[in-house]
C-alpha atoms as a PDB file:
ATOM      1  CA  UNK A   1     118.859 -10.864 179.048  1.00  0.00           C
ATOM      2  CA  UNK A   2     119.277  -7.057 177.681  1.00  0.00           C
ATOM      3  CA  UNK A   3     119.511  -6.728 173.907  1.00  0.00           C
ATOM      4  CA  UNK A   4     123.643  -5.696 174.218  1.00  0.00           C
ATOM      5  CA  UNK A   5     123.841  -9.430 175.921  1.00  0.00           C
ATOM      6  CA  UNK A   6     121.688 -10.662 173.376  1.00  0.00           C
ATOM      7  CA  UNK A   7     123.370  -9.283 170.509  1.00  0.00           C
ATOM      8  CA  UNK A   8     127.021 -10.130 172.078  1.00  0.00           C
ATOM      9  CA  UNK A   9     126.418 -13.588 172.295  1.00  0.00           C
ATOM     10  CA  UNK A  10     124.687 -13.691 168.737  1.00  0.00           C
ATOM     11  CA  UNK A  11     127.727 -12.201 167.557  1.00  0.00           C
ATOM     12  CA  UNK A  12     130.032 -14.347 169.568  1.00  0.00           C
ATOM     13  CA  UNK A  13     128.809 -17.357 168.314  1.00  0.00           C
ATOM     14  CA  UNK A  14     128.665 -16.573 164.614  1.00  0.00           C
ATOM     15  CA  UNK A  15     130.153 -19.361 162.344  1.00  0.00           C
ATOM     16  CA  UNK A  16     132.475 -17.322 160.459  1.00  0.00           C
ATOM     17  CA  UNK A  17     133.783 -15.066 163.052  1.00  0.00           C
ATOM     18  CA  UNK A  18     134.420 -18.121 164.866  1.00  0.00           C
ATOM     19  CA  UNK A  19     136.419 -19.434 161.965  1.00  0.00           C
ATOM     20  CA  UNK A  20     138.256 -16.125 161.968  1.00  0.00           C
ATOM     21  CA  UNK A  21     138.741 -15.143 165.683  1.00  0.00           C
ATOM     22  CA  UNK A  22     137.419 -17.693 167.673  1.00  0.00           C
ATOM     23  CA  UNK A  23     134.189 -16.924 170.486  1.00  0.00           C
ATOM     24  CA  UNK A  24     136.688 -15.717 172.904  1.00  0.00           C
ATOM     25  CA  UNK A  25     137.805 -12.626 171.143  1.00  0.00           C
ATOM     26  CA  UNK A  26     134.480 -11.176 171.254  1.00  0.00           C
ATOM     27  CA  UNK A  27     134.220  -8.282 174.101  1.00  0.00           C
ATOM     28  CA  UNK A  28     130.886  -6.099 175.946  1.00  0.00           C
ATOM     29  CA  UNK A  29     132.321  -2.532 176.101  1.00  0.00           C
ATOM     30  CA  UNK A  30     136.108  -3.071 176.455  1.00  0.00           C
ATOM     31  CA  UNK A  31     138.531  -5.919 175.950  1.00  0.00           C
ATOM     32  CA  UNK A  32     140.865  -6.725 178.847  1.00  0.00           C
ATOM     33  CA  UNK A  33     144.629  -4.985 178.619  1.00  0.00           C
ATOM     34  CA  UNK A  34     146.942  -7.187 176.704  1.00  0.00           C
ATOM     35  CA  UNK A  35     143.883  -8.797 174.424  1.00  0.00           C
ATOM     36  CA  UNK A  36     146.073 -10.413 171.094  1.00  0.00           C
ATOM     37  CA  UNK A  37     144.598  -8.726 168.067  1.00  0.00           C
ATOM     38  CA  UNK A  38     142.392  -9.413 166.112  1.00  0.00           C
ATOM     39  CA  UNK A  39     139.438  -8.823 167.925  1.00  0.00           C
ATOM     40  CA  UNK A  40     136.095  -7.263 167.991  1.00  0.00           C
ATOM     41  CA  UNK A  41     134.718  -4.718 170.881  1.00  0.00           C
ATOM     42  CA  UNK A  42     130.738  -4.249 171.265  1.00  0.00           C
ATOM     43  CA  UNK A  43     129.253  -1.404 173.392  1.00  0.00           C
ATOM     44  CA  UNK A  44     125.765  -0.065 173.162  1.00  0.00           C
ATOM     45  CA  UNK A  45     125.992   3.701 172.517  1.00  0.00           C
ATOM     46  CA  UNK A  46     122.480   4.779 173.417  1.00  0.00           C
ATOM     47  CA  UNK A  47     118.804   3.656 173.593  1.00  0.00           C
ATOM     48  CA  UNK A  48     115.764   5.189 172.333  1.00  0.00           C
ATOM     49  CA  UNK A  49     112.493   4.249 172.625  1.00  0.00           C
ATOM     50  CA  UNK A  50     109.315   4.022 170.804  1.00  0.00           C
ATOM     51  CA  UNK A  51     106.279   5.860 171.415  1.00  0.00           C
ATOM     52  CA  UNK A  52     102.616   6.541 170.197  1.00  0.00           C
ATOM     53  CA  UNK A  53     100.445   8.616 172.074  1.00  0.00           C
ATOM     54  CA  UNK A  54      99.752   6.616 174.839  1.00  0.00           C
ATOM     55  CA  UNK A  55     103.429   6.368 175.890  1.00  0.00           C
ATOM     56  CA  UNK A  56     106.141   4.188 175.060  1.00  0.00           C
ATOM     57  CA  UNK A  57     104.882   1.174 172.991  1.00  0.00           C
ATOM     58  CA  UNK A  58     107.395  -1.772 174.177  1.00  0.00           C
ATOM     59  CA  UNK A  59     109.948  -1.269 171.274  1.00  0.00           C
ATOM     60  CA  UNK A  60     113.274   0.347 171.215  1.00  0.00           C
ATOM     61  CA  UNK A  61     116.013   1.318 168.712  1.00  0.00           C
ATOM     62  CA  UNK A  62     119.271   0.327 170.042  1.00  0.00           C
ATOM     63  CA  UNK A  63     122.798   1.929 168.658  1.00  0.00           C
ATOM     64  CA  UNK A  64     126.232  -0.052 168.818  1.00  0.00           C
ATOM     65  CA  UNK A  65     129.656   1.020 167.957  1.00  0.00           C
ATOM     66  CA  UNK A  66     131.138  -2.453 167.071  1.00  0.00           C
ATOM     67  CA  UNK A  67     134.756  -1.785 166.932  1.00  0.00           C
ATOM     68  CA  UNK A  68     136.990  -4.368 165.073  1.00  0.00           C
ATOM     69  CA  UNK A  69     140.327  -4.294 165.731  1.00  0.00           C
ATOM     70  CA  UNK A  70     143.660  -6.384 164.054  1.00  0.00           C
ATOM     71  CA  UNK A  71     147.441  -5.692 163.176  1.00  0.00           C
ATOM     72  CA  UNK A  72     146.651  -6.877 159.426  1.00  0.00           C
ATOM     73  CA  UNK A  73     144.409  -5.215 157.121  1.00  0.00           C
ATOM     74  CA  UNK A  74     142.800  -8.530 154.894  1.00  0.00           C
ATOM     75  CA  UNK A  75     141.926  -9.976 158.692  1.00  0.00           C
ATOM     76  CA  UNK A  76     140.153  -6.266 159.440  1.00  0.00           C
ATOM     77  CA  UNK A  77     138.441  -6.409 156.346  1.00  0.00           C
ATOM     78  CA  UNK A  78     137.531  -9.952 156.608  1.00  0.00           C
ATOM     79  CA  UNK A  79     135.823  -9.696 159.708  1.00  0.00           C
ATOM     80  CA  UNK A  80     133.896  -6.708 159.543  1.00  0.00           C
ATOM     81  CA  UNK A  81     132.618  -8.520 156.125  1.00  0.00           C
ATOM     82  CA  UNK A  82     131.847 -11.234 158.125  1.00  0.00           C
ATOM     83  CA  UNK A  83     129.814  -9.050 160.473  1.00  0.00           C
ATOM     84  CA  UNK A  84     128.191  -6.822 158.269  1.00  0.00           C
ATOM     85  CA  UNK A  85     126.816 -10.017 156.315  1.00  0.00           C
ATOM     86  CA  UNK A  86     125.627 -11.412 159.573  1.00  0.00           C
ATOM     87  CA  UNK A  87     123.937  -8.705 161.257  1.00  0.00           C
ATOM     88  CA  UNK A  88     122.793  -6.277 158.330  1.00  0.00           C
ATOM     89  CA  UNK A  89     118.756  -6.991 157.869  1.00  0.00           C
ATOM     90  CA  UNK A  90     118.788  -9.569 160.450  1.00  0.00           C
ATOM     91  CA  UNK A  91     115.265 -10.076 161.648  1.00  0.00           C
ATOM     92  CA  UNK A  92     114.007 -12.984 164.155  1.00  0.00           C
ATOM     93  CA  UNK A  93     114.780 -14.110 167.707  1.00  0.00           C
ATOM     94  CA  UNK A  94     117.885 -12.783 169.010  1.00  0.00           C
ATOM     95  CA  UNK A  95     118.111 -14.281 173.129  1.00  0.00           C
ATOM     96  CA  UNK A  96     114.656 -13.071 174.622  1.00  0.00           C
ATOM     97  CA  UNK A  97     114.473 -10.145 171.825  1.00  0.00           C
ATOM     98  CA  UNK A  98     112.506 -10.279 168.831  1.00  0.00           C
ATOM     99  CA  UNK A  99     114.571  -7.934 166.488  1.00  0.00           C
ATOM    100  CA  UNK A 100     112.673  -6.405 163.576  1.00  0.00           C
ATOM    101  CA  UNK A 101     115.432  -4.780 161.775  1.00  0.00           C
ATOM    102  CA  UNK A 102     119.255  -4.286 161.875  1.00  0.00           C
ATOM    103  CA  UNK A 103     121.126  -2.094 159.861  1.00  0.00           C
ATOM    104  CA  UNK A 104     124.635  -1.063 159.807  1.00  0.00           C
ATOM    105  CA  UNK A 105     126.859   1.511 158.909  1.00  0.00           C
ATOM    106  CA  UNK A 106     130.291   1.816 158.185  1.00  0.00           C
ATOM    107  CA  UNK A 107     132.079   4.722 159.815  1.00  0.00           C
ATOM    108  CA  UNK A 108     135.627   3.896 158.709  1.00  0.00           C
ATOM    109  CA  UNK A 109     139.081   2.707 159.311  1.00  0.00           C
ATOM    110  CA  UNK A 110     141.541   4.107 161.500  1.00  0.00           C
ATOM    111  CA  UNK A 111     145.006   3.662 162.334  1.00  0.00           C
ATOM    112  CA  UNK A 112     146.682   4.504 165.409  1.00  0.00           C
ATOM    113  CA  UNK A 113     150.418   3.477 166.878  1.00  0.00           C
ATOM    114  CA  UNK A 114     150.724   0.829 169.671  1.00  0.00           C
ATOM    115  CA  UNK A 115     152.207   2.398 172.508  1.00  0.00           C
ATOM    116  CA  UNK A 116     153.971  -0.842 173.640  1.00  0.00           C
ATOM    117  CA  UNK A 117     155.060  -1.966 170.106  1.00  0.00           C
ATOM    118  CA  UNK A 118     155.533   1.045 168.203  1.00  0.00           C
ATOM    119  CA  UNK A 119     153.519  -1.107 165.493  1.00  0.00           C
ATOM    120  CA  UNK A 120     149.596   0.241 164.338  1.00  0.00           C
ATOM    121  CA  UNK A 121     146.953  -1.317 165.322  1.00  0.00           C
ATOM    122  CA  UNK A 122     143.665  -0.996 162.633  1.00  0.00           C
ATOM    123  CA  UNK A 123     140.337  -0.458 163.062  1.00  0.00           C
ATOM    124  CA  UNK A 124     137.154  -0.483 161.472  1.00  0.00           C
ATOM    125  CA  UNK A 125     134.292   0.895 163.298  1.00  0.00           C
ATOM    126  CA  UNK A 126     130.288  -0.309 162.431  1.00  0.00           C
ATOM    127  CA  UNK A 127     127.253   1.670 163.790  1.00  0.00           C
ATOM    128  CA  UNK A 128     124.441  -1.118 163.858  1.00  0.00           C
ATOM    129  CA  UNK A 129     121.170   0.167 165.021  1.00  0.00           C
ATOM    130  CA  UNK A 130     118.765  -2.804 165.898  1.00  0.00           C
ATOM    131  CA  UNK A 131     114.742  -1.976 166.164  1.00  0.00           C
ATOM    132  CA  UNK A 132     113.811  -4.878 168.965  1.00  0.00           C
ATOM    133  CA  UNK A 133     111.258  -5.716 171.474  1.00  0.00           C
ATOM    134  CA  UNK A 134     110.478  -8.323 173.971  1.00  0.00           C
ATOM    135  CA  UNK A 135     109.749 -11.603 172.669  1.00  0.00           C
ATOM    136  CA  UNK A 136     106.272 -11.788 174.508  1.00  0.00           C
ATOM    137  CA  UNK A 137     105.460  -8.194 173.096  1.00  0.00           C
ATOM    138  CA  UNK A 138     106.380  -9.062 169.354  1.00  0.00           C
ATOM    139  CA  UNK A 139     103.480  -9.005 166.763  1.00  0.00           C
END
């Protein structure tokens, strides 16, 4: 399992955004056309790993643009809340990852007109950036 399924699913099946959006509102790099808001996009932006000076040591720093999208502002800010508390300083097990660290980083609201509607549709982008290696490499 790579670390963008591994941290989909972990985010997928969090208790509170499943309160708030339910596990099929959770997307890997796009959500289909015609997706009802809210819901929340996840895409890996880039990978870079670690190295000593033998080469690369097994570890990698992972960046994600986790976009949450809604119509209504208190459901935006409720569920990035709810994944900022759930993913900032996570540490442990995540799928066949051991993740060391996970931070996060707001970058900010937008707003932006519906095409279809006329209506704006919100969003709140996080940058997460998760330090992670392979379970059977972990110390």
């Amino acid at each position: 399992m790579s670390i963008e399924a591994a941290l989909f699913e972990h985010v997928r099946g969090l208790p509170d955004l499943v309160q708030l959006l339910g596990p099929s509102r959770v997307f890997q790099n796009y959500a289909p056309q015609n997706t009802p808001y809210p819901h929340v996009v996840i895409q890996r932006t880039t990978r870079t790993p670690l190295y000593d000076l033998e080469g690369e040591v097994g570890a990698d720093t992972a960046f994600f643009d986790i976009e949450v999208l809604s119509r209504d502002a208190a459901v935006l800010r409720s569920v990035s809340r709810a994944l900022r508390r759930a993913i900032s300083g996570f540490t442990g097990p995540m799928g066949s990852w051991f993740v060391h660290d996970c931070s996060v980083e707001e970058l900010g609201d937008t707003r932006d007109p519906d095409d279809a509607s006329g209506r704006f549709i919100l969003a709140n982008t996080i940058e997460a950036t998760v330090l992670h290696e392979e379970i059977e490499h972990a110390v």
